[in-house]
Protein backbone atom coordinates (compact mmCIF):
# COMPACT_ATOMS: atom_id res chain seq x y z
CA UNK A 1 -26.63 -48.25 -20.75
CA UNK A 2 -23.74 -47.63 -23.01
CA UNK A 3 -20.57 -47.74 -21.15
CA UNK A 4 -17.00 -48.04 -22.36
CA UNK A 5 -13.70 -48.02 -21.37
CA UNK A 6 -10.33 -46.37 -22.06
CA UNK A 7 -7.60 -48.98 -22.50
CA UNK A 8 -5.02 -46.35 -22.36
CA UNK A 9 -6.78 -44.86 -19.21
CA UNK A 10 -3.75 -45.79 -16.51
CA UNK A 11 -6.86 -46.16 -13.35
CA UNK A 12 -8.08 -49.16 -12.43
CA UNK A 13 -10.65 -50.90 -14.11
CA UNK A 14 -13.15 -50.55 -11.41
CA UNK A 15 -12.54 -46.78 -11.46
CA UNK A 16 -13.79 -46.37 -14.83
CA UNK A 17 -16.71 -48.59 -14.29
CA UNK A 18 -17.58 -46.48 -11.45
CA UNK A 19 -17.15 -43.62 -13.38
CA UNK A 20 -18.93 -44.46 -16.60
CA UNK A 21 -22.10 -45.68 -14.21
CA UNK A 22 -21.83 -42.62 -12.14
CA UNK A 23 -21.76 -39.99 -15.15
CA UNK A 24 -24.59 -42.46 -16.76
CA UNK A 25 -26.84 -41.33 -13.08
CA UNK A 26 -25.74 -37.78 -13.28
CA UNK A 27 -26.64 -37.16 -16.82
CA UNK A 28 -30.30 -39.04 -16.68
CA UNK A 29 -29.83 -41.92 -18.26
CA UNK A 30 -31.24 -43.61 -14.84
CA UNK A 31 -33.64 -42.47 -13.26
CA UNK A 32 -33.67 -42.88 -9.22
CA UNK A 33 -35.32 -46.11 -8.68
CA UNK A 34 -34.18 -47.71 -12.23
CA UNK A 35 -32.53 -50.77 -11.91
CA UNK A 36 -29.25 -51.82 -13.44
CA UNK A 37 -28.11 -54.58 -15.31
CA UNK A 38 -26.86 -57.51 -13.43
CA UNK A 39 -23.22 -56.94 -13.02
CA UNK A 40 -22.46 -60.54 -15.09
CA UNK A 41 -24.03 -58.78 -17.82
CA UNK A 42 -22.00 -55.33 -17.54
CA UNK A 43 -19.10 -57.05 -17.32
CA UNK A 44 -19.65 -59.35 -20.39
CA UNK A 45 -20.61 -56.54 -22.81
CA UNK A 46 -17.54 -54.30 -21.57
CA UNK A 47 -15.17 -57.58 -21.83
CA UNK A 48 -13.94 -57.83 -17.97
CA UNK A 49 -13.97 -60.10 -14.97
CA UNK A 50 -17.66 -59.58 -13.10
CA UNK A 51 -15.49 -59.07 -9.93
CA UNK A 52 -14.17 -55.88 -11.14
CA UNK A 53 -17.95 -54.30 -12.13
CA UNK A 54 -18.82 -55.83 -8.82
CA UNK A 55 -16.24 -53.62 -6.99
CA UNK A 56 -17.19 -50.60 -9.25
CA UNK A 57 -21.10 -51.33 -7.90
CA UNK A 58 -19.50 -51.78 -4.45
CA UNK A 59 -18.19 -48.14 -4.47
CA UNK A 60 -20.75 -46.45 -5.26
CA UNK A 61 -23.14 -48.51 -2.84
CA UNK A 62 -20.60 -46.78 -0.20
CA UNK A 63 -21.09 -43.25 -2.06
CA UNK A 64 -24.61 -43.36 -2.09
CA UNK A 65 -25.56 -43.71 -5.09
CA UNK A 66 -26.56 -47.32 -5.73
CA UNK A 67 -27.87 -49.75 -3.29
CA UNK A 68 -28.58 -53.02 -3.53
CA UNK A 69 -31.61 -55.31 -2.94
CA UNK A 70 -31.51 -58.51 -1.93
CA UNK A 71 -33.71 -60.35 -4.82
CA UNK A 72 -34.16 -57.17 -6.56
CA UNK A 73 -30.71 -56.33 -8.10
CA UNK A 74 -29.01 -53.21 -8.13
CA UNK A 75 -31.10 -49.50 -8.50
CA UNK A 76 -30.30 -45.98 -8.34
CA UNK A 77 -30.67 -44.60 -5.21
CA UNK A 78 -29.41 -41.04 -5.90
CA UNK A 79 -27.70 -38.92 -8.29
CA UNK A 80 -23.91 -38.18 -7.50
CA UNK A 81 -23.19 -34.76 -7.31
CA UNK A 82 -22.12 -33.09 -10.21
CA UNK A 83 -19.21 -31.75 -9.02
CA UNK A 84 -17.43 -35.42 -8.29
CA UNK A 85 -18.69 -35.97 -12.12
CA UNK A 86 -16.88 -32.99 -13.43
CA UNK A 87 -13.79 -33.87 -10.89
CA UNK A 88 -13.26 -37.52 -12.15
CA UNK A 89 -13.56 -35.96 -15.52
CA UNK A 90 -11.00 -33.62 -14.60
CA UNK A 91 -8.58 -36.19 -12.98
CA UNK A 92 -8.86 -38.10 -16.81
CA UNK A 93 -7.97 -35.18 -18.67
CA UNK A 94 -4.71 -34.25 -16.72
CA UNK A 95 -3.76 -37.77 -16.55
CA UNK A 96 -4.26 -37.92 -20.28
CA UNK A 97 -2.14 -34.70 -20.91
CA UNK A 98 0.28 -36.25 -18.36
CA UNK A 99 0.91 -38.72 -21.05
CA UNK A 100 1.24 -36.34 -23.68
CA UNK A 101 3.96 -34.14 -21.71
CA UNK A 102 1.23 -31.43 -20.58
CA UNK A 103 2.00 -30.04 -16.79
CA UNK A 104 -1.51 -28.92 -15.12
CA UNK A 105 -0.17 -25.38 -15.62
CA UNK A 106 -0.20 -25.74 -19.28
CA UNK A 107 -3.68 -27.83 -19.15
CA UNK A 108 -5.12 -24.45 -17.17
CA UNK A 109 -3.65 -22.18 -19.90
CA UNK A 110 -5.41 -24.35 -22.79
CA UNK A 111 -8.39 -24.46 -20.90
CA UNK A 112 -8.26 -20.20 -20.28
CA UNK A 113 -7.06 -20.13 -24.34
CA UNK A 114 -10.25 -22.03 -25.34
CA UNK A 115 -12.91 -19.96 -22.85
């Protein structure tokens, strides 16, 4: 799994890692069932504190769409819905315009410019 995170991204850390992991489910690249790195080793290739990737795994035990065995590690239990994929992806790209000076209203009018 190739994850990776936005430095200038003003969320949390665990919110990315959540995010990153849950697009990973929703576009196939686990399967249900497939078991996840151990979060020592997430952590270590995205350069943060295990605790953090632990939280992210945390959250979306709660959502339903991990769950973890004792002994067994961490697997996919189901894929999110796509909708809270295309909302968190939504929620980056006004915060990113946010930094550029972009209201929502203007995001909505590039968005109708470009469809």
């Amino acid at each position: 799994m190739l994850l990776t995170l936005d430095l200038n991204d003003l969320r949390p850390l665990h919110e990315q890692v959540a995010e990153a992991i849950r697009r990973a489910v929703a576009e196939g690249s686990y399967a249900l069932g497939d078991r996840l790195p151990p979060a020592r080793d997430l952590a270590e290739a995205l350069g943060i504190n295990a605790n953090t990737v632990l939280r992210a795994l945390r959250d979306l035990r709660d959502e339903g769409v991990l769950e973890f065995r004792r002994g067994r590690g961490v697997s996919v239990l189901s894929r999110p819905d796509p909708r809270s994929v295309i909302e968190e992806k939504l929620r980056a790209l006004l915060s990113e315009a946010g930094q550029y000076g972009y209201r929502h209203d203007d995001v909505i009018e590039l968005i109708r410019e470009i469809s």
